[in-house]
N, C-alpha and C. Protein backbone atom coordinates (compact mmCIF):
# COMPACT_ATOMS: atom_id res chain seq x y z
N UNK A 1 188.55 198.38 102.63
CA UNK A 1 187.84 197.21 103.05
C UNK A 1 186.58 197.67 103.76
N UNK A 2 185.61 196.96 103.97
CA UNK A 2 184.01 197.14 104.22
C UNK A 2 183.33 196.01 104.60
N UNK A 3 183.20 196.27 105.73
CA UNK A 3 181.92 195.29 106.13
C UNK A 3 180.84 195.70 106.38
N UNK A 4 179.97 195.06 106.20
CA UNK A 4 178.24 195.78 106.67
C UNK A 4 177.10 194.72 106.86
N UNK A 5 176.81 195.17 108.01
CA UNK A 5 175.73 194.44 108.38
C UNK A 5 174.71 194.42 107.71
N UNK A 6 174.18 193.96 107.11
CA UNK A 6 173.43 194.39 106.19
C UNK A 6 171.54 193.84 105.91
N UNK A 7 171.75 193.46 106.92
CA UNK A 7 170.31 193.48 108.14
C UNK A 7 170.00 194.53 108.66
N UNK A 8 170.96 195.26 109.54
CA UNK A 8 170.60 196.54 109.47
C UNK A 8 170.57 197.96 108.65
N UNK A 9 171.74 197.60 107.67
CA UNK A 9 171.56 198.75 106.61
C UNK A 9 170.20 198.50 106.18
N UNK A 10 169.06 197.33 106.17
CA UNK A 10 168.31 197.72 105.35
C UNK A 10 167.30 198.29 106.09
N UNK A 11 166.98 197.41 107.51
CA UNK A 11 166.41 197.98 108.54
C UNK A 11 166.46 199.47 108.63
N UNK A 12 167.70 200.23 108.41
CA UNK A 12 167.61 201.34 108.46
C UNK A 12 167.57 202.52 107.18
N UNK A 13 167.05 201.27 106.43
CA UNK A 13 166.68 202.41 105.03
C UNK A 13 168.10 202.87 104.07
N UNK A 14 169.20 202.40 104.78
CA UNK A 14 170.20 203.20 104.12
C UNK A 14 170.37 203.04 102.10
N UNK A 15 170.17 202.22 101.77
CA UNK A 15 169.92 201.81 100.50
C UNK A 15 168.80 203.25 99.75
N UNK A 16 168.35 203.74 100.26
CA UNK A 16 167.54 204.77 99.51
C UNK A 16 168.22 205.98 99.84
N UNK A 17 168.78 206.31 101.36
CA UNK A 17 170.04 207.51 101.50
C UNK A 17 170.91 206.93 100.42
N UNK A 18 171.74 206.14 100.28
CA UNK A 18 172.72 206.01 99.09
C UNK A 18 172.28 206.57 97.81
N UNK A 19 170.49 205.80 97.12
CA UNK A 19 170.08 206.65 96.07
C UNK A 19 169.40 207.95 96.28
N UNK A 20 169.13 208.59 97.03
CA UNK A 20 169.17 209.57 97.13
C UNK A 20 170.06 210.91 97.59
N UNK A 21 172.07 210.38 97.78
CA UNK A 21 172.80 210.99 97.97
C UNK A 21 173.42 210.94 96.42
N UNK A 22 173.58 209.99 95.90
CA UNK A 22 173.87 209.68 93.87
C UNK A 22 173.18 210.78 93.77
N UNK A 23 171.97 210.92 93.76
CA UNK A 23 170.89 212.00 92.99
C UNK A 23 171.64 213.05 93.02
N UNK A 24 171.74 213.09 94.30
CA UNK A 24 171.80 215.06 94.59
C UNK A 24 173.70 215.06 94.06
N UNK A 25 174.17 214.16 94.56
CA UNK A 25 175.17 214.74 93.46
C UNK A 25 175.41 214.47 91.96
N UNK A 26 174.67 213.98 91.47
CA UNK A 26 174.93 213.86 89.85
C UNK A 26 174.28 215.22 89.35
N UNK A 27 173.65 216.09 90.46
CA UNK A 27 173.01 217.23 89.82
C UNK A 27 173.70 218.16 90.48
N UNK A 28 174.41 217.88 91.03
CA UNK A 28 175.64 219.37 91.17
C UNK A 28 176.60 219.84 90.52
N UNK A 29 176.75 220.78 90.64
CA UNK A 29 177.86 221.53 89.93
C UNK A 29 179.41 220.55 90.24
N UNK A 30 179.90 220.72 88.71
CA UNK A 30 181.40 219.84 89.04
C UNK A 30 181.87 220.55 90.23
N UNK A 31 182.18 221.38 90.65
CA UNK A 31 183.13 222.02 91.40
C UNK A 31 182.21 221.76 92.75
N UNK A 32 181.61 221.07 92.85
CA UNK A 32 180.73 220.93 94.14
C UNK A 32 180.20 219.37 94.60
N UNK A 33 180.48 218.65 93.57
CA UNK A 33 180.51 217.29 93.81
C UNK A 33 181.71 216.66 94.67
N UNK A 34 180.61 215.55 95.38
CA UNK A 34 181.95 214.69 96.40
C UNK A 34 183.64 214.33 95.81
N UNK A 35 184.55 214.47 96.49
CA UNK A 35 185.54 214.55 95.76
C UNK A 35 185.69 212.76 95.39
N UNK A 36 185.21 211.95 96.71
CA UNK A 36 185.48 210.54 96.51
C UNK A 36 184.20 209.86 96.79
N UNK A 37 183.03 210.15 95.78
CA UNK A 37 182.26 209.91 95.92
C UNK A 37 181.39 208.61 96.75
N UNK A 38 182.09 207.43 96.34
CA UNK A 38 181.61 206.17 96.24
C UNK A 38 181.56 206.52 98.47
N UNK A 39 183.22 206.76 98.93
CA UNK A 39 183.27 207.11 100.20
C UNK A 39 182.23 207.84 100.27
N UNK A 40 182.93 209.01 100.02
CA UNK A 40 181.48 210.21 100.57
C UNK A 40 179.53 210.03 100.70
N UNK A 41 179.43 208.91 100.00
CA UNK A 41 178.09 208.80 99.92
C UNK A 41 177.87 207.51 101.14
N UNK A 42 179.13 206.21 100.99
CA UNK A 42 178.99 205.74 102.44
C UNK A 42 178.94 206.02 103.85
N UNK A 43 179.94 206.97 104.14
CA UNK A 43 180.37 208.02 105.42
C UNK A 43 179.01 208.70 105.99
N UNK A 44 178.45 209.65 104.20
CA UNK A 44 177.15 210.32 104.77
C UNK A 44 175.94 209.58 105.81
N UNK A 45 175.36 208.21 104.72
CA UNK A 45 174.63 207.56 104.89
C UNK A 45 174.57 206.57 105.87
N UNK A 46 176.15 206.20 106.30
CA UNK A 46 176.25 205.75 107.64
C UNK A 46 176.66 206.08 108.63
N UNK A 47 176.64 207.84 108.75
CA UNK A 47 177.54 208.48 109.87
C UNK A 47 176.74 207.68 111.41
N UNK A 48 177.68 207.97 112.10
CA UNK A 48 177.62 207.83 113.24
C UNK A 48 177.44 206.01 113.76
N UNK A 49 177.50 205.09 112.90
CA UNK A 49 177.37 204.05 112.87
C UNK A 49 178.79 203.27 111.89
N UNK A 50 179.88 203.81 112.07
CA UNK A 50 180.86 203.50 111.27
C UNK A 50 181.95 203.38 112.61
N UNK A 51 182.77 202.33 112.30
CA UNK A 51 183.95 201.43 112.86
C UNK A 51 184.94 201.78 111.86
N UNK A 52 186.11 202.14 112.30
CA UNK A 52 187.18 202.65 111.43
C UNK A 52 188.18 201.13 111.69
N UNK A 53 188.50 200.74 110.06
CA UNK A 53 189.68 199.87 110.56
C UNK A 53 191.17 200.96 110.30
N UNK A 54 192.04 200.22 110.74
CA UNK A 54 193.82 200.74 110.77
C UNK A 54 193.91 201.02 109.44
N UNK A 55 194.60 202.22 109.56
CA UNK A 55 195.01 203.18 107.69
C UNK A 55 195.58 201.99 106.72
N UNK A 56 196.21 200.96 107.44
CA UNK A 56 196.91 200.10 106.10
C UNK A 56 195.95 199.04 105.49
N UNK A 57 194.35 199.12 105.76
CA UNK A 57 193.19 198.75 105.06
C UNK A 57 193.13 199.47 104.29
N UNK A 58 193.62 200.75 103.93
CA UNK A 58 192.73 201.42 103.30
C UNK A 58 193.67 202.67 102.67
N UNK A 59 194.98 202.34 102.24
CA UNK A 59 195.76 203.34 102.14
C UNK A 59 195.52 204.03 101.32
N UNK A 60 195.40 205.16 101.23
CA UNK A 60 195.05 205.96 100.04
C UNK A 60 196.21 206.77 99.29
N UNK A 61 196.18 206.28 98.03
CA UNK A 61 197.53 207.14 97.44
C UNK A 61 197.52 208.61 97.98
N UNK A 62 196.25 209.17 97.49
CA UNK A 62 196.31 210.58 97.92
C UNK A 62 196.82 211.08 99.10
N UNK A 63 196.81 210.28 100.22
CA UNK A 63 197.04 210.67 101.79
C UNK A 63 198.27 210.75 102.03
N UNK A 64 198.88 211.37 101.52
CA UNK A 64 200.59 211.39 101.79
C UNK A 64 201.36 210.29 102.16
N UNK A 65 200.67 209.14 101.67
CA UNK A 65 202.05 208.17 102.53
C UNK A 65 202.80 207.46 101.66
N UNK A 66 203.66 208.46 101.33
CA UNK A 66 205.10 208.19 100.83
C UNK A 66 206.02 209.24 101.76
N UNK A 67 205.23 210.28 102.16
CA UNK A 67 205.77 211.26 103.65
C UNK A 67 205.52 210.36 104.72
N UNK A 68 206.97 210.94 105.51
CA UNK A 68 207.15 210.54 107.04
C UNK A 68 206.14 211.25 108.02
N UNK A 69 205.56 211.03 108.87
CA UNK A 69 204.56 211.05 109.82
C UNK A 69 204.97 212.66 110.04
N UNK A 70 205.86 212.99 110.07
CA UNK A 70 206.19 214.25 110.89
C UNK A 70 205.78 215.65 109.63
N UNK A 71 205.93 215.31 108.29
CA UNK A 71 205.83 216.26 107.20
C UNK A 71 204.26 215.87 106.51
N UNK A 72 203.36 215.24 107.07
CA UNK A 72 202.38 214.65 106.91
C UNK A 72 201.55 215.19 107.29
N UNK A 73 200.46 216.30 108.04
CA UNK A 73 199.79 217.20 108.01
C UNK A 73 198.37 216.24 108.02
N UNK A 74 198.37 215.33 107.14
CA UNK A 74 197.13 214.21 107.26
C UNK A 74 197.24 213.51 108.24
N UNK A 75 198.48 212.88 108.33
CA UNK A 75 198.83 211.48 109.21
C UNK A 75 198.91 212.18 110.65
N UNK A 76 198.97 213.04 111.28
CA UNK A 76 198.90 213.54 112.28
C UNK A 76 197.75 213.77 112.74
N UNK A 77 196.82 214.30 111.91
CA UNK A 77 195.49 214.31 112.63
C UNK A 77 194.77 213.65 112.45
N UNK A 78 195.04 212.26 111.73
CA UNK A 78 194.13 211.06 111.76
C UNK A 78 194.68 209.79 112.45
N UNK A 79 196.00 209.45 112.93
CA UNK A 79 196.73 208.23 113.21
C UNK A 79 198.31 208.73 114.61
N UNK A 80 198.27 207.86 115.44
CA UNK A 80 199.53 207.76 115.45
C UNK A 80 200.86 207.69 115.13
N UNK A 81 202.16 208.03 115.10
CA UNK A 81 203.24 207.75 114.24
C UNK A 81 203.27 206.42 114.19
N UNK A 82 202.84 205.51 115.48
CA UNK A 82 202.93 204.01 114.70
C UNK A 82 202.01 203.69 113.97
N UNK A 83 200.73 203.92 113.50
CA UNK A 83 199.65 203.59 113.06
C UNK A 83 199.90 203.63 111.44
N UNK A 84 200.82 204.94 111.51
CA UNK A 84 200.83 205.65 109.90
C UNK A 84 202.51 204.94 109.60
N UNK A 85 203.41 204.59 110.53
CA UNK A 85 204.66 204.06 110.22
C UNK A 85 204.33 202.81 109.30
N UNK A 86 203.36 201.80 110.39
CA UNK A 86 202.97 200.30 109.90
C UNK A 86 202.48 200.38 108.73
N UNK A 87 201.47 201.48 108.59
CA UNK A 87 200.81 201.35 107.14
C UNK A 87 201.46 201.46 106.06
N UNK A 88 202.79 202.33 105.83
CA UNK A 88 203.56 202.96 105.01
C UNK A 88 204.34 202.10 104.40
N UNK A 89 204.74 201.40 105.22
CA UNK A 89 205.89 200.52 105.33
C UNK A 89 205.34 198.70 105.16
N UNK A 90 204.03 198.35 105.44
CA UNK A 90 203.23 197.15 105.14
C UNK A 90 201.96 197.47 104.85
N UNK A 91 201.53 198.32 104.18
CA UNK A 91 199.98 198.37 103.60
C UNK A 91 199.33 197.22 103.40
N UNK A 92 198.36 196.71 103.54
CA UNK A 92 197.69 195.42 103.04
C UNK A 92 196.87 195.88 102.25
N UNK A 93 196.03 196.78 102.34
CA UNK A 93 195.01 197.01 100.63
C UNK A 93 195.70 198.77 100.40
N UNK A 94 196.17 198.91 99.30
CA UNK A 94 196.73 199.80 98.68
C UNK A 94 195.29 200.82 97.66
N UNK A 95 194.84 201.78 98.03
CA UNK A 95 193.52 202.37 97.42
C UNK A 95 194.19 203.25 96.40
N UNK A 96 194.27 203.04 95.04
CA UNK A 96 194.81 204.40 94.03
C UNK A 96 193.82 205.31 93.91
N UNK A 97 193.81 206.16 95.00
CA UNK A 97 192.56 207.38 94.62
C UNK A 97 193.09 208.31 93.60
N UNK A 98 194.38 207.99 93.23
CA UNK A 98 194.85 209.01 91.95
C UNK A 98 195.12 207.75 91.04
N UNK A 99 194.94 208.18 89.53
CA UNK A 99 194.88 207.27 88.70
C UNK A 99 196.47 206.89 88.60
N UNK A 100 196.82 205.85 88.67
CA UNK A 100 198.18 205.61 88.63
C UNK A 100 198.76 205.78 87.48
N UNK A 101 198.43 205.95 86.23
CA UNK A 101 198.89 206.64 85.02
C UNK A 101 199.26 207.73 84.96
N UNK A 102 198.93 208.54 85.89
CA UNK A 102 199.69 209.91 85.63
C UNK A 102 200.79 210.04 85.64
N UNK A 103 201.42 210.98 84.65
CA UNK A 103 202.48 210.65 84.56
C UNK A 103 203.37 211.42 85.98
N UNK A 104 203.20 212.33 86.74
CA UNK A 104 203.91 213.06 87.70
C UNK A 104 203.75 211.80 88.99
N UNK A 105 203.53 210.73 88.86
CA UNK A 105 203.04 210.01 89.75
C UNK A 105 203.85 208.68 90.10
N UNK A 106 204.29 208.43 88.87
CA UNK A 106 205.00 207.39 88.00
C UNK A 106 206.37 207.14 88.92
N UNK A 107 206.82 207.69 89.80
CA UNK A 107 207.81 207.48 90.32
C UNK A 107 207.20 206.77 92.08
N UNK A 108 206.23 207.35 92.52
CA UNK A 108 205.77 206.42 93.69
C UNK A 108 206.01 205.32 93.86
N UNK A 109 206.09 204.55 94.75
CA UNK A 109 206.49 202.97 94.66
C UNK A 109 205.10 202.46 94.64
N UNK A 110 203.99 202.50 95.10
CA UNK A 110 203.41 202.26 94.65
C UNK A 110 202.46 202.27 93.47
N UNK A 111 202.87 202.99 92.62
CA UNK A 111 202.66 203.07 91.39
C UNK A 111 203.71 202.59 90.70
N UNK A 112 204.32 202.15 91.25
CA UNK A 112 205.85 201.57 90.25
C UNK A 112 205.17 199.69 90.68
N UNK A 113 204.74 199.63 91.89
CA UNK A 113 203.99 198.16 91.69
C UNK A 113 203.14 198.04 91.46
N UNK A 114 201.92 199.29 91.04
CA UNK A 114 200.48 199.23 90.19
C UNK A 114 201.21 198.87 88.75
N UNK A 115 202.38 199.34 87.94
CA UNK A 115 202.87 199.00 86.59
C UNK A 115 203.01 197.65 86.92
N UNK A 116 203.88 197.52 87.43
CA UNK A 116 204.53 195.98 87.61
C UNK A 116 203.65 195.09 87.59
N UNK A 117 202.52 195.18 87.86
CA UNK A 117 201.30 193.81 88.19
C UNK A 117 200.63 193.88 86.90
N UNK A 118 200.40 195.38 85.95
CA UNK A 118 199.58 195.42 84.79
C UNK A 118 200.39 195.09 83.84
N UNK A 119 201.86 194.72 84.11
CA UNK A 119 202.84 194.25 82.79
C UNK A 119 202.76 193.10 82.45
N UNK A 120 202.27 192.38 83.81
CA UNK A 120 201.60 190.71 83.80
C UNK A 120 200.45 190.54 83.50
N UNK A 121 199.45 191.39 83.28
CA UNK A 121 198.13 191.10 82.94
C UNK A 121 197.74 191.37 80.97
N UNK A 122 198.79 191.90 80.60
CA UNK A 122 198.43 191.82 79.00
C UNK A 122 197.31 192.94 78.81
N UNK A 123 197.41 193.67 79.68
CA UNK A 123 196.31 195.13 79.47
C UNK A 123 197.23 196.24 79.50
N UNK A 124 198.43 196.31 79.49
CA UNK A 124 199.45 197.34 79.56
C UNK A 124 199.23 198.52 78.51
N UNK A 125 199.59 198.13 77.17
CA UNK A 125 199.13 198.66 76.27
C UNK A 125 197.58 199.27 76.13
N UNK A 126 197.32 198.56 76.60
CA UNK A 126 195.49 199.34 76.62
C UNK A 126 195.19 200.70 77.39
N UNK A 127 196.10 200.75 78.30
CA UNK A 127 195.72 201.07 79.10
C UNK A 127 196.66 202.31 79.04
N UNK A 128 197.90 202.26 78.71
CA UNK A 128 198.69 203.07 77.89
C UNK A 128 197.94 203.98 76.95
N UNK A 129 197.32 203.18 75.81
CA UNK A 129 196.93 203.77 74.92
C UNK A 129 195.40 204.86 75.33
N UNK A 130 194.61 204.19 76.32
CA UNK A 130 193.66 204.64 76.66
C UNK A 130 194.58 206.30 77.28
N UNK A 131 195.44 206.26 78.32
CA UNK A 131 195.68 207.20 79.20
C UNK A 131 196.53 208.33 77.78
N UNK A 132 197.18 207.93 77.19
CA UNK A 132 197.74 208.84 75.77
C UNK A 132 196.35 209.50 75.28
N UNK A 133 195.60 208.94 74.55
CA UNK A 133 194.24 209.60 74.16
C UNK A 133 193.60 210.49 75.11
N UNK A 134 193.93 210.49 76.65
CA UNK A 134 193.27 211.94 77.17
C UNK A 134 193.76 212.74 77.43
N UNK A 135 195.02 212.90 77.04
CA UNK A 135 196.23 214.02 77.45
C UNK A 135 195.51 214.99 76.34
């Protein structure tokens, strides 16, 4: 989730840091590009002017939370055990920074309710078929 003032993003130019952080990484080396770009280019461009909301805005598959706070190595140095308990356990926006098709993935619960919602949308198969064609 994201809010932005956006009176002052423009006031402060940030709209040209954004195209000029795209630039410089569409011309880097793969192995040197932002890993989560779309983030990484907001974070840059608005450091020091950023408000963090609570992890269960913003859960990120990648961030271990399907681990308990204590085997979590992330959740320790970014959250409290209640901060990272609440999120785990009631996420409100769920972020798939890993494509939920993979197949080693497929057992997560939240990827077992990323299937569940695309079995209702009539894109299942597509999307199937799309993820078969890049193996």
């Amino acid at each position: 989730m994201i809010f932005m003032n956006l009176k002052k993003l423009r006031d402060d130019n940030i709209p040209k840091k954004f195209e000029n952080l795209v630039t410089k990484n569409n011309n880097l080396p793969k192995n040197k590009k932002f890993k989560f770009s779309d983030q990484d280019i907001l974070n840059i461009s608005c450091f020091n002017n950023i408000k963090t909301l609570p992890f269960k805005y913003n859960a990120m598959t990648h961030a271990d939370i399907n681990n308990d706070y204590k085997d979590s190595e992330y959740a320790q140095s970014a959250f409290t055990q209640q901060d990272w308990d609440e999120s785990r356990n009631n996420p409100l926006i769920v972020h798939f920074t890993i494509k939920p098709f993979e197949k080693n993935k497929k057992q997560d619960k939240y990827f077992k309710q990323w299937w569940e919602t695309v079995s209702k949308t009539g894109f299942q198969e597509e999307i199937l078929k799309k993820y078969d064609s890049n193996q």
